[in-house]
N, C-alpha and C. Protein backbone atom coordinates (compact mmCIF):
# COMPACT_ATOMS: atom_id res chain seq x y z
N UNK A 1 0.83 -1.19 0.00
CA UNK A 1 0.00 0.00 0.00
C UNK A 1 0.88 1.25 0.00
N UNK A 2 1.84 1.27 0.58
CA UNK A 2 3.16 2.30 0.83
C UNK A 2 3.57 2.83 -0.83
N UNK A 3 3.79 1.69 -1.45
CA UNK A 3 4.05 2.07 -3.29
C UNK A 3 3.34 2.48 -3.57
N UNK A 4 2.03 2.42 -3.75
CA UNK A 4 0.46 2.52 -4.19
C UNK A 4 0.31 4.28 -3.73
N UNK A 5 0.95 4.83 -2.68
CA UNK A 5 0.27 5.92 -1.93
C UNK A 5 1.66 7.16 -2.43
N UNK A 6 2.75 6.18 -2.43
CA UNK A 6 4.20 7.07 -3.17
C UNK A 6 3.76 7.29 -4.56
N UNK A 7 3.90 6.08 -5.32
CA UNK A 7 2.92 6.54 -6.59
C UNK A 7 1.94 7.41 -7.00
N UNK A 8 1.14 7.45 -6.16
CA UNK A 8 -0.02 8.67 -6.43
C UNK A 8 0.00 9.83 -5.97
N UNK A 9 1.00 10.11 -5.21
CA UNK A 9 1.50 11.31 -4.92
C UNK A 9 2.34 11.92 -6.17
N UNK A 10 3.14 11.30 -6.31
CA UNK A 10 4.27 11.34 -7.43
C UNK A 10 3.28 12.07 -8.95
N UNK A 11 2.16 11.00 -8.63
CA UNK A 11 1.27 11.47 -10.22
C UNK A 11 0.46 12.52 -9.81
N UNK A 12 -0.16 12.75 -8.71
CA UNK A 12 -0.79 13.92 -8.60
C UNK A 12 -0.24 15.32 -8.34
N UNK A 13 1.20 14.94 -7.76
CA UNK A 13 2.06 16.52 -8.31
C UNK A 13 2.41 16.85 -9.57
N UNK A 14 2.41 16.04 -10.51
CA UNK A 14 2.61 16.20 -11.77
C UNK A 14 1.43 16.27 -12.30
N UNK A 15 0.11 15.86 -12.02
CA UNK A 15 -0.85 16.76 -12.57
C UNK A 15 -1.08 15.66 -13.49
N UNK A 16 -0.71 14.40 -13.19
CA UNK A 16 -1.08 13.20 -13.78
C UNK A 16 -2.22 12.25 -13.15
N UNK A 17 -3.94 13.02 -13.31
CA UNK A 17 -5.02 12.77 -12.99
C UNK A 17 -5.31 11.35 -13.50
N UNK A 18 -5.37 11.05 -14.98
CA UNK A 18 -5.79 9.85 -15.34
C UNK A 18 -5.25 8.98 -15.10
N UNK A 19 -3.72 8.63 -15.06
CA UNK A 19 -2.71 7.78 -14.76
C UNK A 19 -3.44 7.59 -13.05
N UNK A 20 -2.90 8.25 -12.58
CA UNK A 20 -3.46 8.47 -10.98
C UNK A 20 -4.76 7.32 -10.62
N UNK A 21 -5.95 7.78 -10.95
CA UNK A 21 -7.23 7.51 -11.01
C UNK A 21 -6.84 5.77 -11.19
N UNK A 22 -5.99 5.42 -12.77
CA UNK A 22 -5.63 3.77 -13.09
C UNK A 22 -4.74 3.63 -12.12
N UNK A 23 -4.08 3.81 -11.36
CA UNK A 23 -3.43 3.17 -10.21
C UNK A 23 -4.44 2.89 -9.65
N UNK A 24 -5.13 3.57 -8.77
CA UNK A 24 -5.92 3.31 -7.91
C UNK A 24 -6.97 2.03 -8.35
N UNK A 25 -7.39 2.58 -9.33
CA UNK A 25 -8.44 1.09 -10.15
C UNK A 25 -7.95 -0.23 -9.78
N UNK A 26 -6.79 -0.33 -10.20
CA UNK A 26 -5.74 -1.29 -10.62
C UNK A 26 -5.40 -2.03 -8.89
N UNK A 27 -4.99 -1.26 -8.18
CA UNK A 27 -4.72 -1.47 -6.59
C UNK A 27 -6.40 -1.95 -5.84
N UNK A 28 -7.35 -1.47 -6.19
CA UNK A 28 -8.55 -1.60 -5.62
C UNK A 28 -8.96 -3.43 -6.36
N UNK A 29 -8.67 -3.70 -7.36
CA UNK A 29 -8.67 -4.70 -8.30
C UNK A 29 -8.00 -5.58 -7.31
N UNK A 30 -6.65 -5.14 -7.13
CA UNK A 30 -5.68 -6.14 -6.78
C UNK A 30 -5.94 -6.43 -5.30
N UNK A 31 -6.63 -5.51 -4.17
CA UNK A 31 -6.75 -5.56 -3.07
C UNK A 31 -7.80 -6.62 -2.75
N UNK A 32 -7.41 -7.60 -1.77
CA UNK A 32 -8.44 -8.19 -1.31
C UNK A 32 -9.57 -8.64 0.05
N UNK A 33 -8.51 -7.64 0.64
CA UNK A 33 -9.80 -7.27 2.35
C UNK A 33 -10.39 -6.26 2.44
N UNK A 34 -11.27 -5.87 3.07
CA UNK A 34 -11.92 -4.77 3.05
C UNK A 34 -11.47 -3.67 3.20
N UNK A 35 -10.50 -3.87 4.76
CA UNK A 35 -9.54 -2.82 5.06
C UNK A 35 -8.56 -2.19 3.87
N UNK A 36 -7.99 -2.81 2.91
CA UNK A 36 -7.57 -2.56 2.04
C UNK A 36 -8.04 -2.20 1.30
N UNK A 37 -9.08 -2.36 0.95
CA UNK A 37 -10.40 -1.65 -0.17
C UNK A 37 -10.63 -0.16 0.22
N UNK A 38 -10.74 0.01 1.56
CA UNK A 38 -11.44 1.00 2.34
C UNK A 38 -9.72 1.91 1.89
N UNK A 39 -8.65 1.67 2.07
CA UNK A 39 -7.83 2.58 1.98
C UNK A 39 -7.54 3.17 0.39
N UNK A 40 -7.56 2.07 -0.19
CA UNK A 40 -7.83 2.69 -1.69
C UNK A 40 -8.95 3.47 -1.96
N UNK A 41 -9.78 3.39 -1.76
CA UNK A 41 -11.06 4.05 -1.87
C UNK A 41 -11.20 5.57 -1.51
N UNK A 42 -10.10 5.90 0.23
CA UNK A 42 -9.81 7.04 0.61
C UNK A 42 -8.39 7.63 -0.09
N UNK A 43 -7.58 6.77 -0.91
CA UNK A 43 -7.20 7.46 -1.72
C UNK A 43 -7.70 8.16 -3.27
N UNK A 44 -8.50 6.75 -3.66
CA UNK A 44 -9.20 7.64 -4.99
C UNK A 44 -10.12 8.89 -4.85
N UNK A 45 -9.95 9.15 -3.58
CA UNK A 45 -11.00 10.60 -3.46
C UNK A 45 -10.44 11.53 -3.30
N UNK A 46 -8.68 11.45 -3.27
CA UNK A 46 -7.66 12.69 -3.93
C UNK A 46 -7.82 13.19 -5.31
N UNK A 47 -8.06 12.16 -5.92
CA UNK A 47 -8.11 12.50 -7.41
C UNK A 47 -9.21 13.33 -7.72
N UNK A 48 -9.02 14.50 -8.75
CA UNK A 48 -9.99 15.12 -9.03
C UNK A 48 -11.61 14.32 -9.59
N UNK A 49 -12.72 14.76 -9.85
CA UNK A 49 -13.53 14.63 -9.92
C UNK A 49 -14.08 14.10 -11.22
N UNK A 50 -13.55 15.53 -12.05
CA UNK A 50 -13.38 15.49 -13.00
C UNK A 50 -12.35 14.65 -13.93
N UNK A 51 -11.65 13.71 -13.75
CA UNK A 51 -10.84 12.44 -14.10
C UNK A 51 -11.87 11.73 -14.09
């Protein structure tokens, strides 16, 4: 989850919304407890809206 959260930082200072947004997809895909769901989930709600 630590890569997953460096990564999307990395893309959301660069203003790399869509990339961003497919991490998260991709990690929520790959996650399989809830707790882990639940943290992806509070990360895809960094991403703009509009993505």
């Amino acid at each position: 989850m630590h890569e997953t959260r460096e990564s999307l930082r990395l893309l959301l200072e660069r203003g790399m919304f869509q990339e961003a947004k497919r991490t998260l997809e991709l990690a929520l895909e790959a996650v399989h407890t809830q707790a882990s769901q639940r943290q992806v989930l509070e990360l895809l709600e960094l991403v703009p809206a509009t993505v």
